[in-house]
PDB file of N, CA and C in Angstrom:
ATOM      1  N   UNK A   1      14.464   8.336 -18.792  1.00  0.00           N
ATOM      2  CA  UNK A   1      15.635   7.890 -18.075  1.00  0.00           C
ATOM      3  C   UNK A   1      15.782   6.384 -18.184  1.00  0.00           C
ATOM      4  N   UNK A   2      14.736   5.852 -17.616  1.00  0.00           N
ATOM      5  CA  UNK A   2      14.833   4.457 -17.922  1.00  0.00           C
ATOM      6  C   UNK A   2      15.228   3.897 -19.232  1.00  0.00           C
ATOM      7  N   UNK A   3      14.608   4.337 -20.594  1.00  0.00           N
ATOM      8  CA  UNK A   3      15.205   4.257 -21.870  1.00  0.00           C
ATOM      9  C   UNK A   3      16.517   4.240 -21.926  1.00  0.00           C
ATOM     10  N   UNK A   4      17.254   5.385 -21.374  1.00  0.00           N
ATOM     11  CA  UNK A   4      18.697   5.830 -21.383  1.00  0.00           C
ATOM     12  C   UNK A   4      19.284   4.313 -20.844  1.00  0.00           C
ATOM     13  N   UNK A   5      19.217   4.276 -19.429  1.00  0.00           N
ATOM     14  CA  UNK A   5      19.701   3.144 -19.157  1.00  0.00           C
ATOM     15  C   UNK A   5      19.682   1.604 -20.146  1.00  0.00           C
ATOM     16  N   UNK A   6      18.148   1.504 -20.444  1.00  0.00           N
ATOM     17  CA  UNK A   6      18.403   0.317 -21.052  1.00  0.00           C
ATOM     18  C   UNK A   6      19.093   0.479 -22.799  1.00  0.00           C
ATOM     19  N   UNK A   7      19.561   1.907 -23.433  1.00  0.00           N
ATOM     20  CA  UNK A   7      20.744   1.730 -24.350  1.00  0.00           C
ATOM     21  C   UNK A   7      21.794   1.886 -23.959  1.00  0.00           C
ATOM     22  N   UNK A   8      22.311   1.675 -22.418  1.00  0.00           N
ATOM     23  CA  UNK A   8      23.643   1.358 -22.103  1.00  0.00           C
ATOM     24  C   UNK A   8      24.369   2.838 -21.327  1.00  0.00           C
ATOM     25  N   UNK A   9      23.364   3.663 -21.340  1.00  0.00           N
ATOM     26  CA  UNK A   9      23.728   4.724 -20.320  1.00  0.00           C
ATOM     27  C   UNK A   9      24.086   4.394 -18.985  1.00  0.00           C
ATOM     28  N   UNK A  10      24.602   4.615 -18.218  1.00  0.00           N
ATOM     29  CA  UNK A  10      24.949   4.541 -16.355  1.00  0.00           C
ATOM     30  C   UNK A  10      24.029   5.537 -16.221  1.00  0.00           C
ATOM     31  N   UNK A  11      23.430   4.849 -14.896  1.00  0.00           N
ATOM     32  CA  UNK A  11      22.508   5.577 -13.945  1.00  0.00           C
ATOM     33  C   UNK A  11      23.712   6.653 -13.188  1.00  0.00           C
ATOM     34  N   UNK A  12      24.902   6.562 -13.058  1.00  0.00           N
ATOM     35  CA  UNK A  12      25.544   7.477 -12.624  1.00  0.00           C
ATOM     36  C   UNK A  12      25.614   9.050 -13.447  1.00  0.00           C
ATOM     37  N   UNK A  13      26.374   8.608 -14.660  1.00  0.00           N
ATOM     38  CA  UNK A  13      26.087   9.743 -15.946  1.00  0.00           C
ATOM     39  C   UNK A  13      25.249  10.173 -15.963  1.00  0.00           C
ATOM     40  N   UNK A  14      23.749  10.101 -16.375  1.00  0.00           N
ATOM     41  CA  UNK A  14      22.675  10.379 -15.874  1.00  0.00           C
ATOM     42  C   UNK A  14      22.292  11.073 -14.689  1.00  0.00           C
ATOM     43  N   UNK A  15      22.579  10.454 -13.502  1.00  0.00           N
ATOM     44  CA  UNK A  15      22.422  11.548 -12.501  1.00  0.00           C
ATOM     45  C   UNK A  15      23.262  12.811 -12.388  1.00  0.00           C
ATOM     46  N   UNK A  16      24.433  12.847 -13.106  1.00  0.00           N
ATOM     47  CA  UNK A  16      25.211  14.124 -13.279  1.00  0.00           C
ATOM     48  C   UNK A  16      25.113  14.702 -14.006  1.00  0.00           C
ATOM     49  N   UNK A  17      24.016  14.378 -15.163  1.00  0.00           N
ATOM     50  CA  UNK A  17      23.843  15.311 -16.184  1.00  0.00           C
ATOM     51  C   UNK A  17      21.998  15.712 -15.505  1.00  0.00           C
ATOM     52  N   UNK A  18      21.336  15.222 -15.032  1.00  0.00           N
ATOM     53  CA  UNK A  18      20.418  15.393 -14.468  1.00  0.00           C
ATOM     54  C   UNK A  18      20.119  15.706 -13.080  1.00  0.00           C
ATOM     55  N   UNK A  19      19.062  15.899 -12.742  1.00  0.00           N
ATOM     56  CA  UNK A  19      18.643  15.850 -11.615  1.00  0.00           C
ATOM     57  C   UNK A  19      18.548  14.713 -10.408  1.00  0.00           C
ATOM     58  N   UNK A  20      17.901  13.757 -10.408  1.00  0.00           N
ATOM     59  CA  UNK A  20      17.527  12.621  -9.854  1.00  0.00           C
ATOM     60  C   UNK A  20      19.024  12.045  -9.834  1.00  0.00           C
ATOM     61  N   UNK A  21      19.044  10.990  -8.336  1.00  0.00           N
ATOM     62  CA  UNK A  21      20.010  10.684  -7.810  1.00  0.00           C
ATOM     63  C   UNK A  21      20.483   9.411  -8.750  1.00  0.00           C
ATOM     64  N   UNK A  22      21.724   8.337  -8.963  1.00  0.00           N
ATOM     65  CA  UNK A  22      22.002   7.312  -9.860  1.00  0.00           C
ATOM     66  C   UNK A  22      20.853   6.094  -8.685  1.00  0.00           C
ATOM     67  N   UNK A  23      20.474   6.252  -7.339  1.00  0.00           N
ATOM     68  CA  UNK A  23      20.091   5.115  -7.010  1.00  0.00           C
ATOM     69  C   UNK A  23      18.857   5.403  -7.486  1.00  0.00           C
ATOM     70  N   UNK A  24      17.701   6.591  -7.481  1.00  0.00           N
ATOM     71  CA  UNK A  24      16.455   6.933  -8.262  1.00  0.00           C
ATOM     72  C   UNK A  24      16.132   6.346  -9.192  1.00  0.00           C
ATOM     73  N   UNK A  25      17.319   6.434 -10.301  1.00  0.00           N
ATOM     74  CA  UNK A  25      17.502   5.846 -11.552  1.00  0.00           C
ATOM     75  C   UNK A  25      17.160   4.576 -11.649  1.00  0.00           C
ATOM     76  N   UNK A  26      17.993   4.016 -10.973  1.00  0.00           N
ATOM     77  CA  UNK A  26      18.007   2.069 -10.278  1.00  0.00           C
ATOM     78  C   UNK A  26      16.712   1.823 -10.416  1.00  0.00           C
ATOM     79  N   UNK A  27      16.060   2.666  -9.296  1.00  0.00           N
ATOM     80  CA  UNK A  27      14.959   1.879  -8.887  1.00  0.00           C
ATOM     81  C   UNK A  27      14.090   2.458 -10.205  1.00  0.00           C
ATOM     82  N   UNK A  28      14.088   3.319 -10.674  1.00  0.00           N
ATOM     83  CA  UNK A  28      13.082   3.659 -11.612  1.00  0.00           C
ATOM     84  C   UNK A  28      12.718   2.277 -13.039  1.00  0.00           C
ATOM     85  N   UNK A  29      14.543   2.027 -13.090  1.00  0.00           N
ATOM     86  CA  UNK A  29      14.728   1.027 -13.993  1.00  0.00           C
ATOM     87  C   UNK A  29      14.321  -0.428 -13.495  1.00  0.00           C
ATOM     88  N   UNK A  30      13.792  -0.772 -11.960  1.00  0.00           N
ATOM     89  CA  UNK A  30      13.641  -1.762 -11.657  1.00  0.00           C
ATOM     90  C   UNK A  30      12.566  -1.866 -11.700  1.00  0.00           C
ATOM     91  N   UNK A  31      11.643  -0.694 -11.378  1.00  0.00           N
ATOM     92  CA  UNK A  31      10.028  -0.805 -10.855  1.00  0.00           C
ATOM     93  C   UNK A  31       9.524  -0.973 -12.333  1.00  0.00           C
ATOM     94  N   UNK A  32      10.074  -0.281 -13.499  1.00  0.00           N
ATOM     95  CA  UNK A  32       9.634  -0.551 -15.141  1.00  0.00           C
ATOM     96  C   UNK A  32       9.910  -2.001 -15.278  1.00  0.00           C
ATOM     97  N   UNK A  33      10.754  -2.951 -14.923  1.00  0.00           N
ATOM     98  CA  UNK A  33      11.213  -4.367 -15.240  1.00  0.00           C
ATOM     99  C   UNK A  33      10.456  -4.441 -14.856  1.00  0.00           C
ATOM    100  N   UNK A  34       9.942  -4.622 -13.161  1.00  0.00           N
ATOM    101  CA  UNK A  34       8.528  -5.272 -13.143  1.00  0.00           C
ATOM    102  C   UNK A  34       7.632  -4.902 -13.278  1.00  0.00           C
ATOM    103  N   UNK A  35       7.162  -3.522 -13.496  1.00  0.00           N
ATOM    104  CA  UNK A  35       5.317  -3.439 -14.782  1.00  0.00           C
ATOM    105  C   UNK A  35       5.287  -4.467 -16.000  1.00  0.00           C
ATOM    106  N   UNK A  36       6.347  -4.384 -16.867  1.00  0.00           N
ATOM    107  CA  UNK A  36       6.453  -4.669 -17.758  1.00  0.00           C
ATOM    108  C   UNK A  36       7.178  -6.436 -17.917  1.00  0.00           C
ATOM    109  N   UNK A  37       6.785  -7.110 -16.465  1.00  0.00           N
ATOM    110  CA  UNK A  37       7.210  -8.322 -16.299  1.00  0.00           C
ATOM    111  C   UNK A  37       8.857  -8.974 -16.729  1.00  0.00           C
ATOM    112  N   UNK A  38       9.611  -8.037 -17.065  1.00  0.00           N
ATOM    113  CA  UNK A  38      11.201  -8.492 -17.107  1.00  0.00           C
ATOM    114  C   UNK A  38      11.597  -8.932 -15.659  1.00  0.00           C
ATOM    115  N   UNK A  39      10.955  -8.781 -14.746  1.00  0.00           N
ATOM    116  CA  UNK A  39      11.239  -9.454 -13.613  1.00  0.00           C
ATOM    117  C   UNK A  39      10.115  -9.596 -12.603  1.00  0.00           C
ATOM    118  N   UNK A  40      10.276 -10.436 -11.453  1.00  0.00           N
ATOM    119  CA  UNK A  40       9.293 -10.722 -10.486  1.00  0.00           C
ATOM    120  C   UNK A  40       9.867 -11.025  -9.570  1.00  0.00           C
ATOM    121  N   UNK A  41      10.414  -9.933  -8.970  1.00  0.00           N
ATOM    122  CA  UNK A  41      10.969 -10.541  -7.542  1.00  0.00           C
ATOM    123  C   UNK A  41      10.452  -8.973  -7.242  1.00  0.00           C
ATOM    124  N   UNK A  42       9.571  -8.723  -7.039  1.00  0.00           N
ATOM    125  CA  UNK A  42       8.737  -7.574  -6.382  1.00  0.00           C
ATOM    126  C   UNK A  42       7.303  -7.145  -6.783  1.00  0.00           C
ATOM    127  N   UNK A  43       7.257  -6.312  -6.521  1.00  0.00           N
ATOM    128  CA  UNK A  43       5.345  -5.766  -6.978  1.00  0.00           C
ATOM    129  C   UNK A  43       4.942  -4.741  -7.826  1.00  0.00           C
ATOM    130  N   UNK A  44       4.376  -5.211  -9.021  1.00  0.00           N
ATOM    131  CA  UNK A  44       4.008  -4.005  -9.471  1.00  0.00           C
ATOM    132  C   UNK A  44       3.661  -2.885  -9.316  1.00  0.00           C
ATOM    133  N   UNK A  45       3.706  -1.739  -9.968  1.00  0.00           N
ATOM    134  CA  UNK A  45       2.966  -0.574  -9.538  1.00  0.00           C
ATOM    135  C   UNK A  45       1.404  -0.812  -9.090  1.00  0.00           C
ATOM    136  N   UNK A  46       1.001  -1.724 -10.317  1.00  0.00           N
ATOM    137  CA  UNK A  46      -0.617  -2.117  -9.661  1.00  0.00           C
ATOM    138  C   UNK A  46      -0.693  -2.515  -8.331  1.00  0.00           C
ATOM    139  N   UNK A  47       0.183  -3.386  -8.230  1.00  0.00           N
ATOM    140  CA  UNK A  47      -0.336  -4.275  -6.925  1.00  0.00           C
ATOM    141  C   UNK A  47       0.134  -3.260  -6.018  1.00  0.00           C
ATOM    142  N   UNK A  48       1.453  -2.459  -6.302  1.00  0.00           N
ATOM    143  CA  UNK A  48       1.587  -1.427  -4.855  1.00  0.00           C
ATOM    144  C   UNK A  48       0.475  -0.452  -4.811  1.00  0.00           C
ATOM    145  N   UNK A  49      -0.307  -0.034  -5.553  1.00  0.00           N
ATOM    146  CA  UNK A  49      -1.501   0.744  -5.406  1.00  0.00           C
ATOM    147  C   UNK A  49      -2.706  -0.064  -5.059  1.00  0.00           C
ATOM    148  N   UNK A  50      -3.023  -1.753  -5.212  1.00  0.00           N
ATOM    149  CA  UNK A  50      -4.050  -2.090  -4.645  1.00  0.00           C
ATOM    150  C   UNK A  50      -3.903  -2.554  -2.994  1.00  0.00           C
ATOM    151  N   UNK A  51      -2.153  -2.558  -2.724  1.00  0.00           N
ATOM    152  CA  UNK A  51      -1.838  -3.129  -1.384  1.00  0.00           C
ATOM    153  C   UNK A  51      -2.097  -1.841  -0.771  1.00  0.00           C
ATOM    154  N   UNK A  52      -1.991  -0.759  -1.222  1.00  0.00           N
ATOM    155  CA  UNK A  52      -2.229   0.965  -0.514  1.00  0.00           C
ATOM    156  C   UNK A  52      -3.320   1.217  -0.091  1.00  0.00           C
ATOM    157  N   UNK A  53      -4.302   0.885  -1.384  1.00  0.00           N
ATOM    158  CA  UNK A  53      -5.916   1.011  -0.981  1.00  0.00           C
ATOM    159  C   UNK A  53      -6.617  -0.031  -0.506  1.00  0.00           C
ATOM    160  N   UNK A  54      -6.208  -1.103  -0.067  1.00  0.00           N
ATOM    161  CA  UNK A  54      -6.691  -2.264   0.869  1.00  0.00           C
ATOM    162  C   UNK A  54      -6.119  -1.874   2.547  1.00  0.00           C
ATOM    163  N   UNK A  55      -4.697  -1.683   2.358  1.00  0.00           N
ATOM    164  CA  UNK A  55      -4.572  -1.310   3.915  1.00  0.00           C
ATOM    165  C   UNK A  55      -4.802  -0.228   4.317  1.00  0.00           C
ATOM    166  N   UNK A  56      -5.350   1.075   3.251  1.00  0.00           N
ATOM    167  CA  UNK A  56      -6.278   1.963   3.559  1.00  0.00           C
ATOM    168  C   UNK A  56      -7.376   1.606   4.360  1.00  0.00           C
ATOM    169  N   UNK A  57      -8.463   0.871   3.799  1.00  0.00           N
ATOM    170  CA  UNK A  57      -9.672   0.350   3.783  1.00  0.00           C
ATOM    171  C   UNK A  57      -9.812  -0.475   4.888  1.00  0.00           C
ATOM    172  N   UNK A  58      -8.448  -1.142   5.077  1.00  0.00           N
ATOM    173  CA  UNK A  58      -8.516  -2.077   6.296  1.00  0.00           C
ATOM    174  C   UNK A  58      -8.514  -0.725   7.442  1.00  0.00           C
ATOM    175  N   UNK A  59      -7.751  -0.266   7.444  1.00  0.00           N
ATOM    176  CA  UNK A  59      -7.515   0.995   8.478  1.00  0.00           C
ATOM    177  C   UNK A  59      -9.129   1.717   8.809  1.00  0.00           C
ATOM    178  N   UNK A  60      -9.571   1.805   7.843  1.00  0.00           N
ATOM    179  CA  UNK A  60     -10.906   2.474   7.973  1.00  0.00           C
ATOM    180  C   UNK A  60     -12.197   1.399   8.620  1.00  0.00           C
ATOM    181  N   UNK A  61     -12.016   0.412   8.024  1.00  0.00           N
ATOM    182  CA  UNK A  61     -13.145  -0.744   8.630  1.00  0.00           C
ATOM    183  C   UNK A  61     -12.455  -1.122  10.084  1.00  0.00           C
ATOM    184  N   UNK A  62     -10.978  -1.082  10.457  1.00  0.00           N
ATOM    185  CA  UNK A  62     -10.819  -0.973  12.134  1.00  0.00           C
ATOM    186  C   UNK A  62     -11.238  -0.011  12.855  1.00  0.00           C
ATOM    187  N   UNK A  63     -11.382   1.501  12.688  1.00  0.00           N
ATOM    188  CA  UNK A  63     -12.027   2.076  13.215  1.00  0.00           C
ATOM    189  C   UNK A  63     -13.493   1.980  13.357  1.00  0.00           C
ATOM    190  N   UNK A  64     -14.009   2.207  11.878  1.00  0.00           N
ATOM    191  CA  UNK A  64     -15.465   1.456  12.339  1.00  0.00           C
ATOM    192  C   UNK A  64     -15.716   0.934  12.809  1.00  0.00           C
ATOM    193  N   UNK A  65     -15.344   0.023  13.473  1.00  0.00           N
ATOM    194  CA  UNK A  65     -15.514  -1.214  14.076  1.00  0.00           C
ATOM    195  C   UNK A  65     -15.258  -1.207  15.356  1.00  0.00           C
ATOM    196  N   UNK A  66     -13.889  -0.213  15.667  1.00  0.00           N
ATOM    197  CA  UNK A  66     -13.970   0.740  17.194  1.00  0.00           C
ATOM    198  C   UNK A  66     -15.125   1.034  17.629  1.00  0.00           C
ATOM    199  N   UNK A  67     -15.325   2.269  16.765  1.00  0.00           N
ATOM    200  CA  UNK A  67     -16.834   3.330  16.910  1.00  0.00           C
ATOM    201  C   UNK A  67     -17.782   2.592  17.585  1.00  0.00           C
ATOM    202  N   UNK A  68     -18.513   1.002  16.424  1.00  0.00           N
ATOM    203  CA  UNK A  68     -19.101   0.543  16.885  1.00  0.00           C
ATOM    204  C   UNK A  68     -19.654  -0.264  18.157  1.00  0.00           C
ATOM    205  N   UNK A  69     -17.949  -0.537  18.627  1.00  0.00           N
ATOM    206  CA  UNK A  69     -18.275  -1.637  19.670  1.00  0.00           C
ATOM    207  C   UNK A  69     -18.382  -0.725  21.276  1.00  0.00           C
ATOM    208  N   UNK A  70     -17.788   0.959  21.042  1.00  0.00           N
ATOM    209  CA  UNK A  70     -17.700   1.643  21.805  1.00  0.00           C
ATOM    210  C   UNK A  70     -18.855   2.152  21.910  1.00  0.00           C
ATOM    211  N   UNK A  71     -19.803   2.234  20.764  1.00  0.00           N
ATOM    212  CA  UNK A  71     -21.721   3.098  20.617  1.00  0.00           C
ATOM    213  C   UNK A  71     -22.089   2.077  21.884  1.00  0.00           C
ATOM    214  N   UNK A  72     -21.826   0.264  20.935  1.00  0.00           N
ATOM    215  CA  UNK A  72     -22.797  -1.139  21.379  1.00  0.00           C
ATOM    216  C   UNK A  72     -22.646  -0.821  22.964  1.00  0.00           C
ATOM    217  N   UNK A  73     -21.432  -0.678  23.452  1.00  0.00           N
ATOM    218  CA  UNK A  73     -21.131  -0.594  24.503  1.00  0.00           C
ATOM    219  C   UNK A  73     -21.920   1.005  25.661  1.00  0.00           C
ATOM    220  N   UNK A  74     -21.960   1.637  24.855  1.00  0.00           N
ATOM    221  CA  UNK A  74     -22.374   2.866  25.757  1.00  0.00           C
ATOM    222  C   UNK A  74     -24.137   2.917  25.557  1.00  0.00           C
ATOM    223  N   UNK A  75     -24.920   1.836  24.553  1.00  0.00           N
ATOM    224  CA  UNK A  75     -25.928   1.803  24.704  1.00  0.00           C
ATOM    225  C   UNK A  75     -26.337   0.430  25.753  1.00  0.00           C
ATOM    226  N   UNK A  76     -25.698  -0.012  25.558  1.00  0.00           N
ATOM    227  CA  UNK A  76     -26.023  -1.239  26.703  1.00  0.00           C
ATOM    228  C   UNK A  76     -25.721  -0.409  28.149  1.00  0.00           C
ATOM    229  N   UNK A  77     -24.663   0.273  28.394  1.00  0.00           N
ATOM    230  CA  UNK A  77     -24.684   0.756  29.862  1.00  0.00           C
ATOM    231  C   UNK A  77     -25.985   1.722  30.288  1.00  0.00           C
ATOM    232  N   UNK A  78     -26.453   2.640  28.956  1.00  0.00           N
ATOM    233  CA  UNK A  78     -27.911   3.354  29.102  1.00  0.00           C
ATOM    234  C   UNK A  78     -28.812   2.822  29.452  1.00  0.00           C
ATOM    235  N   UNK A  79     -29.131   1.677  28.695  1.00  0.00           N
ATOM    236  CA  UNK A  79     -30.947   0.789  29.018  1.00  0.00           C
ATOM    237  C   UNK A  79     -30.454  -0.021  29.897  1.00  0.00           C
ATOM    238  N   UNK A  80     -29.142   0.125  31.041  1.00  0.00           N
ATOM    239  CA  UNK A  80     -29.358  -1.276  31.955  1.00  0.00           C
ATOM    240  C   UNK A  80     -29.414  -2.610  31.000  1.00  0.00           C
ATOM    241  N   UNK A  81     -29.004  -2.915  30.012  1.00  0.00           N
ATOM    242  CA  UNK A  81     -28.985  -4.232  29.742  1.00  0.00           C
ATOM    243  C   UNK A  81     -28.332  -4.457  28.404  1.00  0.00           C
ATOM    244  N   UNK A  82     -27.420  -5.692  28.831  1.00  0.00           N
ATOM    245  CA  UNK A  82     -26.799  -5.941  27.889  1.00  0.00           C
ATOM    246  C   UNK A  82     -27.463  -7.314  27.066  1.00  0.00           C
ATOM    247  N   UNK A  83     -27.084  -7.331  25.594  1.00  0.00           N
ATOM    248  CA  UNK A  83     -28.357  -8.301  24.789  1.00  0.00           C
ATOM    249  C   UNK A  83     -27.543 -10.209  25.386  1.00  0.00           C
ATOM    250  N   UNK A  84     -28.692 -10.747  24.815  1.00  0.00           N
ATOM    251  CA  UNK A  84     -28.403 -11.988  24.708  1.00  0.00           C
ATOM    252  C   UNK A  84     -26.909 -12.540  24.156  1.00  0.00           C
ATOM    253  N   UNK A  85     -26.756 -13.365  24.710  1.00  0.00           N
ATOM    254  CA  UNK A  85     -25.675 -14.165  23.539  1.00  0.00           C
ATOM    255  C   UNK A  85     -26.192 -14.701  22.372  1.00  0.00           C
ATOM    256  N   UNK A  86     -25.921 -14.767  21.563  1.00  0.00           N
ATOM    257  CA  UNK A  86     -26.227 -15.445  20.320  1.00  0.00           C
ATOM    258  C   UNK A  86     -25.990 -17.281  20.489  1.00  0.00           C
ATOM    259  N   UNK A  87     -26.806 -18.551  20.081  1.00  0.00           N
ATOM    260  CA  UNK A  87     -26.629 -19.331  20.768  1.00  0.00           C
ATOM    261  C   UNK A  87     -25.710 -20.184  19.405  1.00  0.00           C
ATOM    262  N   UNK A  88     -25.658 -19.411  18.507  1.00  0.00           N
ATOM    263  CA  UNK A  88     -25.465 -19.978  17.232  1.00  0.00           C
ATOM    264  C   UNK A  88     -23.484 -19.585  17.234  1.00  0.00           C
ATOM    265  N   UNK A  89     -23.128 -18.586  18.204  1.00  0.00           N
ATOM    266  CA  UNK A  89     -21.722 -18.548  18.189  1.00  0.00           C
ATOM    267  C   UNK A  89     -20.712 -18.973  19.335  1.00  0.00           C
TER     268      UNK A  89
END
């Protein structure tokens, strides 16, 4: 599709001889400009798959990090005592 467009096809024609909508088309033809650096006013497919699996990852290390402070917390209320401060923070 994208081919089509860039020999001068309409994303409209296209969507009436096809399936996929003329704005599908658009964007299909935009997100190829920028893999293929014809433009930069957005994000590659790479980078939208490393921004996916970072705010994955972030999502996952906030919970951990729940878990943990909720364990730290329910073992300090068990032994009666909560630890030192650290003098270094």
């Amino acid at each position: 599709m994208v081919e089509l467009v860039r020999v001068g096809r309409s994303p409209e024609d296209l969507a009436q001889e096809f399936e996929p909508t003329a704005q599908s088309i658009r964007n299909w033809v935009c997100q190829a400009d920028l893999d293929e650096g014809r433009r930069h006013d957005g994000l590659t497919t790479d980078q939208r798959e490393e921004l996916r699996r970072l705010r994955r990852e972030n999502r996952q290390l906030r919970c951990e990090r729940e878990i943990l402070a909720k364990a730290a917390a329910w073992f300090a209320r068990e032994t009666d005592s909560v630890p030192p401060k650290s003098s270094s923070s």
